[in-house]
C-alpha atoms as a PDB file:
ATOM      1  CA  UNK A   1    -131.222 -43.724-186.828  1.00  0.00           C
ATOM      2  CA  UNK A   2    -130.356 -42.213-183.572  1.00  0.00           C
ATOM      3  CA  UNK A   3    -132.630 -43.664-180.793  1.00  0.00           C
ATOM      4  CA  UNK A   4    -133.912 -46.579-181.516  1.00  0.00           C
ATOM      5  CA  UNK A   5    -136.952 -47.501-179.430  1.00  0.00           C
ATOM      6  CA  UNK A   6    -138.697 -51.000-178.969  1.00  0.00           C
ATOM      7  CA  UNK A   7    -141.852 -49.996-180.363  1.00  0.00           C
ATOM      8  CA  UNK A   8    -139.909 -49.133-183.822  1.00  0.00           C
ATOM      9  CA  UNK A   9    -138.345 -52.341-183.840  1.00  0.00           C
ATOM     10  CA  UNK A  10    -141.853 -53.879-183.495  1.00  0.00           C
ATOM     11  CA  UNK A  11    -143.546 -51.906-186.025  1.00  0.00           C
ATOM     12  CA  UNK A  12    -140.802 -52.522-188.586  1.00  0.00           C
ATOM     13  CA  UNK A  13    -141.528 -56.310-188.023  1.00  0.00           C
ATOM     14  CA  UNK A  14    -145.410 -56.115-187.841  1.00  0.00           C
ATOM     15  CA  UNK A  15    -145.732 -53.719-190.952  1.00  0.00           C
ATOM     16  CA  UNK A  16    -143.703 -56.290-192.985  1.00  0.00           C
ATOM     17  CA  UNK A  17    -146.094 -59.251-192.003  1.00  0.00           C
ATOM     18  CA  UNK A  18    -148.985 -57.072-192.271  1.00  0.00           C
ATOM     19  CA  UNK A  19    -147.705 -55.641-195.885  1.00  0.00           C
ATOM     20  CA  UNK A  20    -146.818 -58.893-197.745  1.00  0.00           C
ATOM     21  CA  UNK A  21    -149.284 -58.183-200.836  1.00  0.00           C
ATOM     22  CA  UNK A  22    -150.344 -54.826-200.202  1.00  0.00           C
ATOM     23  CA  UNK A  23    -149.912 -51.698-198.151  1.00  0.00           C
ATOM     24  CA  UNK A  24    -151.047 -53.108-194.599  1.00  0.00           C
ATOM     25  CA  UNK A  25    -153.991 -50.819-192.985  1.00  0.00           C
ATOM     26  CA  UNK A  26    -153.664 -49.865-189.387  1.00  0.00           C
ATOM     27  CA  UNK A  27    -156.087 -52.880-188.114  1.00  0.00           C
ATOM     28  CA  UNK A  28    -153.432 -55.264-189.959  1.00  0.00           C
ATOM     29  CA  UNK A  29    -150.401 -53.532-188.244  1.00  0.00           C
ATOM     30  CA  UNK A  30    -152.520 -53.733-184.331  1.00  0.00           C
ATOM     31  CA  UNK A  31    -153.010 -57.699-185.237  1.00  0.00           C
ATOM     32  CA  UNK A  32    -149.726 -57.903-186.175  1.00  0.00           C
ATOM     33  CA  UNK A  33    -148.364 -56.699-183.115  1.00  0.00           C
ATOM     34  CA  UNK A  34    -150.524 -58.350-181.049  1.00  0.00           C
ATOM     35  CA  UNK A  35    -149.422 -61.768-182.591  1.00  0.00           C
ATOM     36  CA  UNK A  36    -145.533 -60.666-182.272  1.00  0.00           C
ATOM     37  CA  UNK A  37    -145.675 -59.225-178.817  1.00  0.00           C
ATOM     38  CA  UNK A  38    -148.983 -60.374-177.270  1.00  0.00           C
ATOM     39  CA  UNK A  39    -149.799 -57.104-176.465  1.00  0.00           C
ATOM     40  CA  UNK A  40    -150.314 -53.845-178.154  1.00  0.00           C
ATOM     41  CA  UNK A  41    -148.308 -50.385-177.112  1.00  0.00           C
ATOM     42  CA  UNK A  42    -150.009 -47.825-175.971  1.00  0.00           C
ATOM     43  CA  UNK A  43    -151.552 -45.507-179.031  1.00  0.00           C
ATOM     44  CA  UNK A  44    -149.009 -42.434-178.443  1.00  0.00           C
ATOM     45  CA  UNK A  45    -146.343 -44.551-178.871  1.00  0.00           C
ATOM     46  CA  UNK A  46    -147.731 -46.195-182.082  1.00  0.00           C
ATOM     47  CA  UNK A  47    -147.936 -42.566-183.809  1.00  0.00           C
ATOM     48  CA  UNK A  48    -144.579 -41.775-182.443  1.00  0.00           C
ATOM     49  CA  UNK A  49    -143.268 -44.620-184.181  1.00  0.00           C
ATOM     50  CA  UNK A  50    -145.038 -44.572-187.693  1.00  0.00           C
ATOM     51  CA  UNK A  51    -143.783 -40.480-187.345  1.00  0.00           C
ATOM     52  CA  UNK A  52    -139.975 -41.527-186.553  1.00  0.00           C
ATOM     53  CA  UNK A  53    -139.884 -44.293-188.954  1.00  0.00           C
ATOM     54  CA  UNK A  54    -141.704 -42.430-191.726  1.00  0.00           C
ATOM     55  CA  UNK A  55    -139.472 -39.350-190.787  1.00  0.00           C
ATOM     56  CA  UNK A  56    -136.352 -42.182-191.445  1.00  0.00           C
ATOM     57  CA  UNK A  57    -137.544 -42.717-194.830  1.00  0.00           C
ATOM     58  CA  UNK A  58    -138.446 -46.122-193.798  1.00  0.00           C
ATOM     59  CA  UNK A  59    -142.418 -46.394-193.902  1.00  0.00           C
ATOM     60  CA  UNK A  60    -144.515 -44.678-196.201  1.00  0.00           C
ATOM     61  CA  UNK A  61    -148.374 -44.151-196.323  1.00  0.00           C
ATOM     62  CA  UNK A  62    -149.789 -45.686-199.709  1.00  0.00           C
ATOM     63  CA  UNK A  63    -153.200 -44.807-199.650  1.00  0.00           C
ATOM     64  CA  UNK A  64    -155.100 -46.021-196.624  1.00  0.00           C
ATOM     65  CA  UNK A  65    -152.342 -48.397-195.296  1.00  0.00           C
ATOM     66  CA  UNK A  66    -148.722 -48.486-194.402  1.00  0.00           C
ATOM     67  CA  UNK A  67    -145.931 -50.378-196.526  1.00  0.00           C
ATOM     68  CA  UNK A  68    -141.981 -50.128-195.821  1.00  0.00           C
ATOM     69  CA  UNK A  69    -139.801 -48.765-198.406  1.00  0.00           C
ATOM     70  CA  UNK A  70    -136.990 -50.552-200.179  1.00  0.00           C
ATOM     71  CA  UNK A  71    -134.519 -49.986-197.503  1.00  0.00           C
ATOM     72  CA  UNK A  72    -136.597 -50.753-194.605  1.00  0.00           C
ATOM     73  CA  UNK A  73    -137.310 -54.295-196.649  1.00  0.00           C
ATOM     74  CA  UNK A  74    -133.660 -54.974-196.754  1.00  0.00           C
ATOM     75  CA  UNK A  75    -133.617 -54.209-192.906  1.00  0.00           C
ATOM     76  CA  UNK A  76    -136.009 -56.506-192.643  1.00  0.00           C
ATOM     77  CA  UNK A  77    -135.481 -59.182-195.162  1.00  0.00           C
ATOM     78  CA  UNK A  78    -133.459 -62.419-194.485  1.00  0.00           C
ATOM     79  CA  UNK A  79    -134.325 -63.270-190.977  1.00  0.00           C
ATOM     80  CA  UNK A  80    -133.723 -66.776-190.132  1.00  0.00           C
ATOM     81  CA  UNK A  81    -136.977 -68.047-190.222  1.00  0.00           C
ATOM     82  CA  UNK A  82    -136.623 -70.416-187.238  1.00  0.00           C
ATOM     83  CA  UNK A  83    -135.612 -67.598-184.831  1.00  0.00           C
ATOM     84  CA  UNK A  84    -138.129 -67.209-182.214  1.00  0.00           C
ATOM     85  CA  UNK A  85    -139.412 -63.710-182.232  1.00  0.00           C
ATOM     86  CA  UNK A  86    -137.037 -62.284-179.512  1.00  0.00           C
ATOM     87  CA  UNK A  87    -134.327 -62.789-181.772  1.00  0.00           C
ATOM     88  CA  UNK A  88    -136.001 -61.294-185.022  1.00  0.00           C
ATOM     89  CA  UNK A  89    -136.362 -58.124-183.215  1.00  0.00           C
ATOM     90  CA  UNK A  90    -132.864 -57.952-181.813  1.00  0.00           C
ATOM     91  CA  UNK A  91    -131.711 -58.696-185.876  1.00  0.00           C
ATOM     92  CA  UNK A  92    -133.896 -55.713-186.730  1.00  0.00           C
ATOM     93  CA  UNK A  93    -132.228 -53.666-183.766  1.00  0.00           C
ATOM     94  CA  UNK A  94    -129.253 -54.218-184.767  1.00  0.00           C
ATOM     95  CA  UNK A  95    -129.638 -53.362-188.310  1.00  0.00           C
ATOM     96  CA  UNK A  96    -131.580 -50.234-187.618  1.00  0.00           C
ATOM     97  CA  UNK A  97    -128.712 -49.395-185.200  1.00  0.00           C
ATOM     98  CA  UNK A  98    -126.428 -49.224-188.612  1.00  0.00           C
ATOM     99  CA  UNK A  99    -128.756 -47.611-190.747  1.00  0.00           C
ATOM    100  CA  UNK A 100    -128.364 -43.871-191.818  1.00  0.00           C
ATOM    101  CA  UNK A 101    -131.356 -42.004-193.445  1.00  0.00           C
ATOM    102  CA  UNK A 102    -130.393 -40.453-196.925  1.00  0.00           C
ATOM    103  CA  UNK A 103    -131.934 -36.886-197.484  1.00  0.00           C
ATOM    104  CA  UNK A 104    -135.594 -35.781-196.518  1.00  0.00           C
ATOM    105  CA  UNK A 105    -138.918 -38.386-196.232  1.00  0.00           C
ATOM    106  CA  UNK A 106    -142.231 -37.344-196.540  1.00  0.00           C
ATOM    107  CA  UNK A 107    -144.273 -37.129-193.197  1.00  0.00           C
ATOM    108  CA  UNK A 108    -146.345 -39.550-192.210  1.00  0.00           C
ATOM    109  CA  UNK A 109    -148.974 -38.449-189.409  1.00  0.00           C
ATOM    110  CA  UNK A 110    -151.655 -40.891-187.947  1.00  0.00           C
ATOM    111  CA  UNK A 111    -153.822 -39.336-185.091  1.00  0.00           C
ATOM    112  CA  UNK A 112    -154.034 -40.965-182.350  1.00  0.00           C
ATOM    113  CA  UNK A 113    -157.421 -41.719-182.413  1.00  0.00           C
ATOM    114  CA  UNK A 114    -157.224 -43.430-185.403  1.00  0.00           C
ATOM    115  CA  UNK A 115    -154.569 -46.079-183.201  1.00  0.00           C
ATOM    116  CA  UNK A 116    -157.383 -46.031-180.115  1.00  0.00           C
ATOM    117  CA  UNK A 117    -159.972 -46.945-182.669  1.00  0.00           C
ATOM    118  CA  UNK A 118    -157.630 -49.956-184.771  1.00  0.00           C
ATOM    119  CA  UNK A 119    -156.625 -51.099-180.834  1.00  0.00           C
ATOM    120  CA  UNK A 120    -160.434 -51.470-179.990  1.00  0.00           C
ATOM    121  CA  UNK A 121    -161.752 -53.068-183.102  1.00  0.00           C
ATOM    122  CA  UNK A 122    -158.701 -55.963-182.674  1.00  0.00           C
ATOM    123  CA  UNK A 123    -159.543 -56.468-179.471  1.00  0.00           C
ATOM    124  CA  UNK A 124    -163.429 -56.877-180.222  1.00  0.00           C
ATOM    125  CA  UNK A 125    -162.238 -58.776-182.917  1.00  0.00           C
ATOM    126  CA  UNK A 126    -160.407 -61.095-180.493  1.00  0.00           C
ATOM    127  CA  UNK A 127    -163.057 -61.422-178.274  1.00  0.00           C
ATOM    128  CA  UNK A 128    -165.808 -62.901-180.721  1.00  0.00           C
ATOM    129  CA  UNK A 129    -165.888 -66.403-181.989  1.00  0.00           C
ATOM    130  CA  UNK A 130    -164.212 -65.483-185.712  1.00  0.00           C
ATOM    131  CA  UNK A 131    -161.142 -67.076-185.847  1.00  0.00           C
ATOM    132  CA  UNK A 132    -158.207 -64.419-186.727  1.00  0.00           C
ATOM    133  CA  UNK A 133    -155.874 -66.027-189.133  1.00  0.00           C
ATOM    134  CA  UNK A 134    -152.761 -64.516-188.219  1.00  0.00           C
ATOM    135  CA  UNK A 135    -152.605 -66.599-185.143  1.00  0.00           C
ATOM    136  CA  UNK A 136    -150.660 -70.056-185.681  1.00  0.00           C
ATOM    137  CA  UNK A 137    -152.049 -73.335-184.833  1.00  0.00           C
ATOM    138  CA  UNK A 138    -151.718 -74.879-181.652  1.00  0.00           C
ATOM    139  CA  UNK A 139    -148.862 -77.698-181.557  1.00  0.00           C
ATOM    140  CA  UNK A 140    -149.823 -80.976-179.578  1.00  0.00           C
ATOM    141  CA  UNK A 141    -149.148 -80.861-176.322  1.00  0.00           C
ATOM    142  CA  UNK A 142    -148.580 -85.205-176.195  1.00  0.00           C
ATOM    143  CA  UNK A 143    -146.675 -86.640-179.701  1.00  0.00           C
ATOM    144  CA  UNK A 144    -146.783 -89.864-178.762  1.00  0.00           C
ATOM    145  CA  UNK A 145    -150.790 -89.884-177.943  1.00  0.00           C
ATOM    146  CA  UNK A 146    -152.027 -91.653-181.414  1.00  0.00           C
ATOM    147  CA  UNK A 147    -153.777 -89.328-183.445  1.00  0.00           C
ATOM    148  CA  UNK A 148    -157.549 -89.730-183.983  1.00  0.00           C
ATOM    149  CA  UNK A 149    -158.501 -91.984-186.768  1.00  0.00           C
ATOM    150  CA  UNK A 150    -154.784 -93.842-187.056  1.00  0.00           C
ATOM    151  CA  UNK A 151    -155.217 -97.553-185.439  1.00  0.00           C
ATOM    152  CA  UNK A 152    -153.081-100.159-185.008  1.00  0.00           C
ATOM    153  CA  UNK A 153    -153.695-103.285-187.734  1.00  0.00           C
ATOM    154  CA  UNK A 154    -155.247-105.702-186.769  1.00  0.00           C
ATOM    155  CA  UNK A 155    -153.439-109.112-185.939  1.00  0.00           C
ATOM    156  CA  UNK A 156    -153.382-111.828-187.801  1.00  0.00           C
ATOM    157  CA  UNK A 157    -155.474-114.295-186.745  1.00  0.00           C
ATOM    158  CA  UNK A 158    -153.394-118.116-185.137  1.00  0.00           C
ATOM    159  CA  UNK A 159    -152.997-120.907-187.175  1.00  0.00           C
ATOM    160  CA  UNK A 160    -154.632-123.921-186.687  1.00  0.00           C
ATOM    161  CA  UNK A 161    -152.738-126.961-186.540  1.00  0.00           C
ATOM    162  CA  UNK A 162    -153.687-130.008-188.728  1.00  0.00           C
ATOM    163  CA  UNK A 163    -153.439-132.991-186.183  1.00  0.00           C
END
């Protein structure tokens, strides 16, 4: 690829968590992001990037979702999986940097309304009391607080003495 912009990088990485059984839809892809990054990119740069990355041969459209294609897997395959997500996307980066599209792709367009409309429905999603499963659980802040339910044993009751 020639220019490689942040909001590729991102997509790459969100499509592949959103994609992990089958093609992820665009609502998948906004929750994604929004779990990766924390916020969502504006929707003209989301249908920039699903253009240039479809236009790389590295997304295609598979029915009503998105899924990457076997090179954009191995771009994206083999992260460490205790890198924090700053460094996932700088391994992508750098492997998109080194990647060079083979022959023509088939186009993929997605209106930009279409983006607006995924953007809003996450965020309404977000703001009602439904838990969204993407988001990990929250670590303790205290470890050595006891947990509730775990209690110390008892002691053993003293000895009498026989006088």
């Amino acid at each position: 690829m020639q220019a490689i912009h942040d909001v590729d990088v991102l997509l790459l990485l969100a499509t592949m968590l959103g994609a992990k059984r089958k093609p992820a839809e665009l609502l998948d892809i906004v929750a994604a992001i929004d779990l990766l990054q924390g916020n969502v990119p504006a929707a003209p740069k989301l249908a920039e990037a699903f253009s240039r990355l479809a236009a790389n041969g590295l997304l295609v459209q598979a029915g009503e979702g998105f899924s990457l294609t076997p090179d954009a897997q191995e771009i994206v395959n083999k992260l460490p999986k205790k890198a924090d997500t700053a460094e996932r996307l700088f391994i992508i980066r750098d492997k998109l940097s080194m990647y060079a599209s083979k022959g023509e792709h088939a186009a993929v367009t997605v209106e930009e309304a279409a983006v607006n409309a995924a953007i809003t429905a996450h965020r309404a999603a977000a703001a009602s009391p439904v838990k969204n499963l993407l988001v990990p659980k929250p670590k303790p802040e205290d470890k050595s607080a006891q947990r509730p339910g775990q209690r110390q044993r008892k002691p053993m009751p003293a000895r009498r003495r026989k006088d």
